[in-house]
Each structure stands twice: as C-alpha cells, then as structure tokens.
N, C-alpha and C. Protein backbone atom coordinates (compact mmCIF):
# COMPACT_ATOMS: atom_id res chain seq x y z
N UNK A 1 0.85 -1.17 0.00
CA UNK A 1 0.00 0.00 0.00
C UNK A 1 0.89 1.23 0.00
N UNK A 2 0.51 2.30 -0.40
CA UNK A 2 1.10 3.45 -0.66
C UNK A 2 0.72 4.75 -0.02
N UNK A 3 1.04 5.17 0.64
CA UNK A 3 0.28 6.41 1.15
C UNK A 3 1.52 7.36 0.95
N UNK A 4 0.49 8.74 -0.04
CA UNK A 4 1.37 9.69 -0.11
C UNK A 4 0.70 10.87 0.98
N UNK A 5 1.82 11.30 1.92
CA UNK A 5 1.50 12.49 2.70
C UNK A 5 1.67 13.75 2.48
N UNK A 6 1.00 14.63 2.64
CA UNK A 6 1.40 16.28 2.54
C UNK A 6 0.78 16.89 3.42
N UNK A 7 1.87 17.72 3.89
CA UNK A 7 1.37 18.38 5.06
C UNK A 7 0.48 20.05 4.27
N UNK A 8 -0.75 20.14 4.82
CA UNK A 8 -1.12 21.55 4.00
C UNK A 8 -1.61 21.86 5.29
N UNK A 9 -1.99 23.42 4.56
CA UNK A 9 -2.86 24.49 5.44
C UNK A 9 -4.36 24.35 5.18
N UNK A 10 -4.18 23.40 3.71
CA UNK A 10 -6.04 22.96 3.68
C UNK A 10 -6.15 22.26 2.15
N UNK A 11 -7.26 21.38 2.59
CA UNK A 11 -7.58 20.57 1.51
C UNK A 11 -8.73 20.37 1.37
N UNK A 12 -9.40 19.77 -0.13
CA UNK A 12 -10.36 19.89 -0.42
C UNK A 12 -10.98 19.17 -1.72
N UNK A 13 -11.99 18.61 -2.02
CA UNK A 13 -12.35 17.64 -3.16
C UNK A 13 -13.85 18.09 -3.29
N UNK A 14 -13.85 18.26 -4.78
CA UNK A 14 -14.90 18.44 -5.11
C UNK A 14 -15.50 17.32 -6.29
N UNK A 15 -16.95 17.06 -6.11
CA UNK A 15 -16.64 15.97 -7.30
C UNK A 15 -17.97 16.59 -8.20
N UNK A 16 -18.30 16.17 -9.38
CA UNK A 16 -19.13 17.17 -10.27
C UNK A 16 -19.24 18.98 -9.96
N UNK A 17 -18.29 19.64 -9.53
CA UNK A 17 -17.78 20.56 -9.46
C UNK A 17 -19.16 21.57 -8.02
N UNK A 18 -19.07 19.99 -7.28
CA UNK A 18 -19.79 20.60 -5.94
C UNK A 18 -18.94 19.73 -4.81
N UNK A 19 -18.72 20.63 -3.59
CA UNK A 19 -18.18 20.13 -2.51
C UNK A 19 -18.59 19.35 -1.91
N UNK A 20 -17.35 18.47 -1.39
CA UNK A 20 -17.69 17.32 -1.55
C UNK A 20 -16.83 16.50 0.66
N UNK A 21 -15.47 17.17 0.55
CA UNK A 21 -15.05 17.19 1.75
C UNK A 21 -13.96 18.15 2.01
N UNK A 22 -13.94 18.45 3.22
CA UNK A 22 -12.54 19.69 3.02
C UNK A 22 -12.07 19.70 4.82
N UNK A 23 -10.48 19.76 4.71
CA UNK A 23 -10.06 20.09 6.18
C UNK A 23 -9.34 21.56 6.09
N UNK A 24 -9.15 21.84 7.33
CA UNK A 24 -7.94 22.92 7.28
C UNK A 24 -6.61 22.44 7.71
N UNK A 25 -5.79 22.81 8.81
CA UNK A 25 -4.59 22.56 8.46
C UNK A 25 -4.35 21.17 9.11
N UNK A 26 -3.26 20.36 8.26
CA UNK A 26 -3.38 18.57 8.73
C UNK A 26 -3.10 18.52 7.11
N UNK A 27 -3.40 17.06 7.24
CA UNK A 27 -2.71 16.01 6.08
C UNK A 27 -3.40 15.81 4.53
N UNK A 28 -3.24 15.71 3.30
CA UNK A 28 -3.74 15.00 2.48
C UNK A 28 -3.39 13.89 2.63
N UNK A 29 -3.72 12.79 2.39
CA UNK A 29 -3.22 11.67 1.99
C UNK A 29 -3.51 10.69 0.72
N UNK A 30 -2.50 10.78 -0.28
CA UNK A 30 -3.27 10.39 -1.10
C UNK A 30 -3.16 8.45 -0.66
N UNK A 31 -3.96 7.43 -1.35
CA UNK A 31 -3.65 5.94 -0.84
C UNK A 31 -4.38 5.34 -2.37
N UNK A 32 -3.17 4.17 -2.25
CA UNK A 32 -2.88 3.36 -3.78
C UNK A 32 -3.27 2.12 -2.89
N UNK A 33 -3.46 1.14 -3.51
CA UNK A 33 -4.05 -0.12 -2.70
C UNK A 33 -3.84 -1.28 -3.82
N UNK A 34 -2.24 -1.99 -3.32
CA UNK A 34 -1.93 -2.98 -4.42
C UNK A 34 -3.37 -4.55 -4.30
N UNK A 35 -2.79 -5.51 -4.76
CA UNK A 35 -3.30 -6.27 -4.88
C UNK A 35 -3.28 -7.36 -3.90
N UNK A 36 -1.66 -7.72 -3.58
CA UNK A 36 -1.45 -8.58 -2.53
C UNK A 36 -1.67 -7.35 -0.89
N UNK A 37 -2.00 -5.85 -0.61
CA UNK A 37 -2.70 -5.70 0.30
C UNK A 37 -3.81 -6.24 1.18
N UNK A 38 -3.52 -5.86 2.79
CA UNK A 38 -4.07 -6.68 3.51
C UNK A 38 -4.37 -5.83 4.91
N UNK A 39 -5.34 -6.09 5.51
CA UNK A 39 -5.24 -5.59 6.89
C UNK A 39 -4.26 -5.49 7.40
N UNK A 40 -3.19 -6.36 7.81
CA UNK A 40 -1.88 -5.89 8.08
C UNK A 40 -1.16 -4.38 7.42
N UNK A 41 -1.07 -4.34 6.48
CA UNK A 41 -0.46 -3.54 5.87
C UNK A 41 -1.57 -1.80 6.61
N UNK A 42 -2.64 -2.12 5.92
CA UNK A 42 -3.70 -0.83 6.97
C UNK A 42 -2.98 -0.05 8.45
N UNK A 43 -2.92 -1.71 8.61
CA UNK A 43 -2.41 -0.97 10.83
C UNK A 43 -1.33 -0.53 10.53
N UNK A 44 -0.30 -0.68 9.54
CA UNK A 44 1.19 -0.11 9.99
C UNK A 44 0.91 1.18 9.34
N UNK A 45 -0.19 1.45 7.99
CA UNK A 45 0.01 2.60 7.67
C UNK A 45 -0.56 3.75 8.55
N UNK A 46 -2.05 3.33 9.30
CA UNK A 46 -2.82 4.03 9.87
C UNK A 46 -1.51 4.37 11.32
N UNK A 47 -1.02 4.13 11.50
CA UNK A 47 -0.03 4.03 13.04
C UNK A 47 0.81 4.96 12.22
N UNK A 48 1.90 4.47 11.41
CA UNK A 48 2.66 6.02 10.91
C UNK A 48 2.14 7.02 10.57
N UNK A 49 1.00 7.01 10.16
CA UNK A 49 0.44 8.50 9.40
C UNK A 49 0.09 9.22 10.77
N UNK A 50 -0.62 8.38 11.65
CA UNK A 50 -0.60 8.99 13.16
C UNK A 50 0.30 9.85 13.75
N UNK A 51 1.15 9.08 14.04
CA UNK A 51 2.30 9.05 14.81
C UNK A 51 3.61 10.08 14.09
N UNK A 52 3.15 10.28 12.61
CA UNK A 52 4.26 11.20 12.04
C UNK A 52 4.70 12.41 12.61
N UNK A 53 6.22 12.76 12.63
CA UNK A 53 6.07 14.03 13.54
C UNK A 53 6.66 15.09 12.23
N UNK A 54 6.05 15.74 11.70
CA UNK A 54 6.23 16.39 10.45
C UNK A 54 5.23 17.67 11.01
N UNK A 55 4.42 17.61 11.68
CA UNK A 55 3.80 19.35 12.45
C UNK A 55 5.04 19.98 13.08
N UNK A 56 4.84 20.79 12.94
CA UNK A 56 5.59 22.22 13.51
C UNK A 56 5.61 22.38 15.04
N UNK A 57 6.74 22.63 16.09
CA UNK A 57 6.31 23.07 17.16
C UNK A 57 6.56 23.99 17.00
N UNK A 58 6.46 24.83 18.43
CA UNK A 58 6.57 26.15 18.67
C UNK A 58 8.09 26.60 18.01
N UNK A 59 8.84 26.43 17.62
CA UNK A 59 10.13 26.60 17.52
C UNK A 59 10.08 26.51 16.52
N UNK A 60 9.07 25.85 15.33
CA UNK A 60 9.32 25.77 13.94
C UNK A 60 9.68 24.70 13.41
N UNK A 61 9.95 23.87 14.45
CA UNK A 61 10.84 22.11 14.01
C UNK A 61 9.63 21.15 13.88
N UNK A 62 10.43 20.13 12.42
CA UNK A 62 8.91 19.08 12.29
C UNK A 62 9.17 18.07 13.65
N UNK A 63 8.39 18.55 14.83
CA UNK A 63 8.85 17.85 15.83
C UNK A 63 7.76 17.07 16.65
N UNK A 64 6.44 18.05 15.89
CA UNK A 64 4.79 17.08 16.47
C UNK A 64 4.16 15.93 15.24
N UNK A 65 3.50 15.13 16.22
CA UNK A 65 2.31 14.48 15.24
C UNK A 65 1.04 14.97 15.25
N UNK A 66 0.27 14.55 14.40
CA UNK A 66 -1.07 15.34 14.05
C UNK A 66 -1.91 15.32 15.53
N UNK A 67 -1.63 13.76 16.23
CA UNK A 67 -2.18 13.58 17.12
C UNK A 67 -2.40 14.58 18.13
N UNK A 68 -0.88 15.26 18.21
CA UNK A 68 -0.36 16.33 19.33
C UNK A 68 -1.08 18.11 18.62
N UNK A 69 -1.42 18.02 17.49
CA UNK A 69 -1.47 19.25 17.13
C UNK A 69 -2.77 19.33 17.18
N UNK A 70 -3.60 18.34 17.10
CA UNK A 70 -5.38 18.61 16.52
C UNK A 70 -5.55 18.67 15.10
N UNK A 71 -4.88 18.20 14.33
CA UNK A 71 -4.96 18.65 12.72
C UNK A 71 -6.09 17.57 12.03
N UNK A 72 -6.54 17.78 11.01
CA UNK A 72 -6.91 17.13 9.85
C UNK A 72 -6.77 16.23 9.05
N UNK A 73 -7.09 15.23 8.75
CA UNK A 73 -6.28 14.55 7.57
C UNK A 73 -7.65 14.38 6.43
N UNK A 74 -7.33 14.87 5.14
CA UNK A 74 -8.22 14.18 3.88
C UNK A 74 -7.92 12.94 3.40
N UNK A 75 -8.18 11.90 3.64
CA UNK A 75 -7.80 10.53 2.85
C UNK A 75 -8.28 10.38 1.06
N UNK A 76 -7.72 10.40 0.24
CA UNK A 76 -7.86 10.45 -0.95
C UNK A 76 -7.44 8.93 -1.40
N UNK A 77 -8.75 8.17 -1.73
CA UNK A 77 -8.45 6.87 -2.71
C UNK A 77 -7.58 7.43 -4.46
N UNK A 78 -6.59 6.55 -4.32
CA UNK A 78 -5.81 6.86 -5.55
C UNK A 78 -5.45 5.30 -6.31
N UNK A 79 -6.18 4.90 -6.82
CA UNK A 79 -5.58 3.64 -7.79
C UNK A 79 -4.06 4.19 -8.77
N UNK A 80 -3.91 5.18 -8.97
CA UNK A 80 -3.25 5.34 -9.93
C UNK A 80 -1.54 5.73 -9.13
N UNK A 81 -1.94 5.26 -8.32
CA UNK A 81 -0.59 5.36 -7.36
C UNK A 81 0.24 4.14 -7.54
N UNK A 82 -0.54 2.84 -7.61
CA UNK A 82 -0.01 2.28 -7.84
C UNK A 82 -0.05 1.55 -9.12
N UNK A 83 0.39 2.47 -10.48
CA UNK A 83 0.56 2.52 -11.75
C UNK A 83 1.89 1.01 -11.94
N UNK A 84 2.03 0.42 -12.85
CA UNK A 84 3.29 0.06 -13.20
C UNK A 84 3.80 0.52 -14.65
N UNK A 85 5.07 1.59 -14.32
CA UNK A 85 5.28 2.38 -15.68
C UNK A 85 6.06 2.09 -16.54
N UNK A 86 6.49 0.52 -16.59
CA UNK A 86 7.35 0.11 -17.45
C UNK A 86 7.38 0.65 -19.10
N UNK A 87 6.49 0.57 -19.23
CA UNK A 87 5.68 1.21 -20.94
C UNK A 87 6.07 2.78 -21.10
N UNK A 88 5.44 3.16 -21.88
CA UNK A 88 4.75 4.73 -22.02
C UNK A 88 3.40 5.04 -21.63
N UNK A 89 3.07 3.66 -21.96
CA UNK A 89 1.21 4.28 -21.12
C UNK A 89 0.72 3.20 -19.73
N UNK A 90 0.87 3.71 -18.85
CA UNK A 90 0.84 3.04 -17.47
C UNK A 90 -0.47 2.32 -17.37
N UNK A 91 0.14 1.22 -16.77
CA UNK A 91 -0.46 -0.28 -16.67
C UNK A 91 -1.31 0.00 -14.81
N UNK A 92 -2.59 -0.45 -14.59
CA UNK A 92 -2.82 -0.78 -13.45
C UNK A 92 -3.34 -1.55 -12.89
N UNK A 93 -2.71 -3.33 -13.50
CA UNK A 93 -3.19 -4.38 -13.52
C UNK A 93 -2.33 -4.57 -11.70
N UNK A 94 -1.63 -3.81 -10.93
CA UNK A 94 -1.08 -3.98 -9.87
C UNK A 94 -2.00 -3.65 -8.46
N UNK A 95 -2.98 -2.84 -8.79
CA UNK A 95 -4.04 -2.39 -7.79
C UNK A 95 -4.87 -3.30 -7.62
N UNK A 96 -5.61 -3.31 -6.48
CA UNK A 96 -6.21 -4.26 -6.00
C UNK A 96 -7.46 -3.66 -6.82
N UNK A 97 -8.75 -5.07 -6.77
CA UNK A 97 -10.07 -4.94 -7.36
C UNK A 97 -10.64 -3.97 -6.92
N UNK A 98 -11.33 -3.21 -7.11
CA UNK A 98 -12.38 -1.73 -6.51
C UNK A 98 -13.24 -2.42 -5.41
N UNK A 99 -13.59 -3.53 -5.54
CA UNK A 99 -14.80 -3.43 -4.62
C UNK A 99 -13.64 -4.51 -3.00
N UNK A 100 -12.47 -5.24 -3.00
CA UNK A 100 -11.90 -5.08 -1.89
C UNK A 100 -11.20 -3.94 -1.60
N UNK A 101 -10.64 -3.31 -2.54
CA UNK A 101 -9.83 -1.94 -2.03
C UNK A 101 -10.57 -0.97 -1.18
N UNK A 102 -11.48 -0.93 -2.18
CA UNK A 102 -12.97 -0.30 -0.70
C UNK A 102 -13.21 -0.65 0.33
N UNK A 103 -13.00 -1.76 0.77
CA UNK A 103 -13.05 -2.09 1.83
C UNK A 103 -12.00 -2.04 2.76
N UNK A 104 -10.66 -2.38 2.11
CA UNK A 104 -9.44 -1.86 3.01
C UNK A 104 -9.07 0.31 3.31
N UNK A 105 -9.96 0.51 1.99
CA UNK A 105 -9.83 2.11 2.15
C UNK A 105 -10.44 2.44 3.25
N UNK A 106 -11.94 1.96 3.49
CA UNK A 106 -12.53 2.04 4.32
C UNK A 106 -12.29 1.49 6.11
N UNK A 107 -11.77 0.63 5.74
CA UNK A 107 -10.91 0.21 7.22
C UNK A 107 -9.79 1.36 7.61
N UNK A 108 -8.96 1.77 6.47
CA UNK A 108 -7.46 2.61 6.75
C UNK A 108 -8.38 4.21 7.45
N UNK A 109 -9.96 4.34 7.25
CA UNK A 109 -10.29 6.01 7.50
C UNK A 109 -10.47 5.04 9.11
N UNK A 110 -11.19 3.97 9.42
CA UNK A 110 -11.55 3.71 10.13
C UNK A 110 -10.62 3.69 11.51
N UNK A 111 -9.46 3.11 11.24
CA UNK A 111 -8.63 2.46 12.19
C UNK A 111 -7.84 3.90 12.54
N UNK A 112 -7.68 5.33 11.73
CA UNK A 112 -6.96 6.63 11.79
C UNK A 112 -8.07 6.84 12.82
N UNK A 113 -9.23 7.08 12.47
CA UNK A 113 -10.44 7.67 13.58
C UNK A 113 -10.63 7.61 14.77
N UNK A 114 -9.72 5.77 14.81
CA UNK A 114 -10.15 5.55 16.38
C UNK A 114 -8.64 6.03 16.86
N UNK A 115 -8.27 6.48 16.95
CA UNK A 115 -6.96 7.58 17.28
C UNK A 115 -7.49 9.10 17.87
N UNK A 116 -8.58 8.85 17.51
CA UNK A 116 -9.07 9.97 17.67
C UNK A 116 -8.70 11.69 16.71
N UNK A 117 -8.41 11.14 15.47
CA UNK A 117 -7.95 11.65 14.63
C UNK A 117 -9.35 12.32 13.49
N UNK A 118 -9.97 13.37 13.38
CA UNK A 118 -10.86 14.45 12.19
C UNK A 118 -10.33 13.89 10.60
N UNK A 119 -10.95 12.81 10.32
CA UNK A 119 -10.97 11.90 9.15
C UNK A 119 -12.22 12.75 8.12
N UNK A 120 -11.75 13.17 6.91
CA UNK A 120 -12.81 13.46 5.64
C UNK A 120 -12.03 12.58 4.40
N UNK A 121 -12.70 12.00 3.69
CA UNK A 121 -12.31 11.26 2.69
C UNK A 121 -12.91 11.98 1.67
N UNK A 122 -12.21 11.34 0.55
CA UNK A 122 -12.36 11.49 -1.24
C UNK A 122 -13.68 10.58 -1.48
N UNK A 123 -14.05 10.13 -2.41
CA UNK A 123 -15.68 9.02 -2.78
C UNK A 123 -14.24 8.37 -3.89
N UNK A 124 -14.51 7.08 -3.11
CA UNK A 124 -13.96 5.76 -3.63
C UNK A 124 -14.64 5.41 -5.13
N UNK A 125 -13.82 5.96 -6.06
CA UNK A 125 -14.43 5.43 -7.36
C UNK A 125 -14.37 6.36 -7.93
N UNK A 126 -14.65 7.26 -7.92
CA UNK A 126 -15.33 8.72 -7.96
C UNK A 126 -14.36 9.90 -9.12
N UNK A 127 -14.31 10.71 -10.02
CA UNK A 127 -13.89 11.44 -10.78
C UNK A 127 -13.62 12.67 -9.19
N UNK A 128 -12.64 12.85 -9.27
CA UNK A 128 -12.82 14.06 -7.99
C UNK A 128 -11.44 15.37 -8.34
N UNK A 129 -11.70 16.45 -8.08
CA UNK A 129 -10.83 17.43 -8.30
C UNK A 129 -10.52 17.70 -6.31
N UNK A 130 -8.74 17.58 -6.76
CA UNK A 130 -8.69 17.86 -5.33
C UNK A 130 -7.73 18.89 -5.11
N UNK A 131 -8.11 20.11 -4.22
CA UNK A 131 -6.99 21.02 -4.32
C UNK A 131 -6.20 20.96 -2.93
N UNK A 132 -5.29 21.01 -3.18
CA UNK A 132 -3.95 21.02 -2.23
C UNK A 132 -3.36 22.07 -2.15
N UNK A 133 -3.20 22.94 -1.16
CA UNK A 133 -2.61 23.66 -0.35
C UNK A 133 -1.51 23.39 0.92
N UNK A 134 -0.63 23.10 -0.26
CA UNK A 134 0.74 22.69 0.86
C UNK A 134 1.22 23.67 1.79
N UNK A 135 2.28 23.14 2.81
CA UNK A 135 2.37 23.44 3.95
C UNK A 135 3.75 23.21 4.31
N UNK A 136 4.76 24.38 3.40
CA UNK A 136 6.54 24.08 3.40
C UNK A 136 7.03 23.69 1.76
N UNK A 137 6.73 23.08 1.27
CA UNK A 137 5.78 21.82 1.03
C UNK A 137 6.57 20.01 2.25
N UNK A 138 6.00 19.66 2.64
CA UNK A 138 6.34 18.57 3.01
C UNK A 138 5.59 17.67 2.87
N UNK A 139 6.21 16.25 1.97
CA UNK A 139 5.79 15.42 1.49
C UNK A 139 6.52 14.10 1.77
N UNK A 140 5.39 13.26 2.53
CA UNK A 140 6.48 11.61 2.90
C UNK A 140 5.89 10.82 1.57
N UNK A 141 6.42 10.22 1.70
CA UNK A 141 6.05 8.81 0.66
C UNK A 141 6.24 7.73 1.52
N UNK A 142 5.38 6.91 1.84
CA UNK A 142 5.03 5.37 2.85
C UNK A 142 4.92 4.37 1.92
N UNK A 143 5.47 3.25 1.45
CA UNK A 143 5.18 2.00 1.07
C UNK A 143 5.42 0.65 2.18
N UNK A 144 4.06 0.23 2.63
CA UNK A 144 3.47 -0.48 3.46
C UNK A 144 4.63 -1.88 3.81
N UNK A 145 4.95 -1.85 2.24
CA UNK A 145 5.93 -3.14 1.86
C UNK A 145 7.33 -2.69 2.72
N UNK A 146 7.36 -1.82 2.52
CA UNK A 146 8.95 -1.69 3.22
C UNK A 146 8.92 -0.44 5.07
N UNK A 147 7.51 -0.66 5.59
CA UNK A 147 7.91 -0.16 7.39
C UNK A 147 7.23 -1.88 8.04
C-alpha cells in the first residue's frame, strides 16, 4: 500500500464541481491499494500517518504528530498510485479490485479515527478534483511493503 502524505494548510475535493469534503490545516493523503494488500499492511500505515512528527512546534521544528497538534487529515483513494510504468502508457493491472480496495480504504479512514484523529475522505471510485494547499511543502512517501 502506498500512502502519499502532505502536510497543508487545507484541503479539499470536489466531485461534479460541488463540494464534496474539506479540512484545514493537517494532512492529504493520497492511498494506492496494491493487490497482494491486507489488513496488516492498513495498521502499519494508519499508526505512521498517526504518529508522524512532520507538524511544527513552537520553535518551527517538524517535531509534532497530528495527534499532538489537533490537525486534519483528507484521505484520498488513488488507484493510480499504484501505476506500473514500465511502458509509455501506465499499466494498473497492480491495484487491487475496486470493490476489496474499498473495503481496506474504508478500514485505513476507520482504524486513523479511532486515534481519535478528524478523518474526511475522497468518494472511492469517484472522478474528484482535489486542491492542495501545501504546507513548506512537506511530502512523505510510505510503502506499506517496506515499514
């Protein structure tokens, strides 16, 4: 699994060009969902994205987690994250089926929440415009396969 992080001052998805979910300052996240994904893989991502200390303290240093700050996170379903680009025109026979990925997407908002963590998601499936308003910019990249 893939989770891309960015820290913003606010985020937001709109889908047929009406609002749809939006935080202020806290996380995008975008999330790719291979094929051999699994509940396992969920808990280690939902625990780092937690636990990341990439917020700002008083001093300016990425030295808090969201947990410690009160922030936001948008969870954004992204199949196309996990593209395979061997070609010129990217393959995404590597993502898991839509209708289990939904269900692990839906576990990954779930298992952040009970953290006690302000969860808004993207619509799983869904054509969505999402605007990002970074924050430094700071951006992790998580692959599930390798924490």
């Amino acid at each position: 699994m893939i989770a891309l992080v960015q820290r913003v001052n606010r985020g937001k998805v709109n889908i047929d060009g009406r609002p749809y979910a939006q935080i202020g300052h806290g996380y995008v996240v975008l999330v790719g969902i291979f094929k051999e994904d699994s509940e396992k893989d969920i808990l280690k991502l939902a625990d780092k994205i937690a636990h990341l200390r990439i917020m700002a303290d008083k001093a300016g240093k990425m030295n808090k987690s969201i947990l410690e700050t009160g922030g936001e996170i948008l969870l954004v379903p992204q199949f196309t994250l996990c593209a395979d680009t061997d070609g010129r025109r990217p393959s995404f026979t590597r993502a898991k089926n839509p209708k289990e990925a939904k269900k692990l997407f839906e576990l990954l908002v779930k298992k952040i929440e009970e953290k006690n963590i302000n969860v808004k998601t993207g619509k799983f499936g869904a054509y969505m415009e999402v605007t990002i308003v970074n924050d430094g910019p700071v951006t992790i990249l998580f692959d599930s396969r390798s924490i």
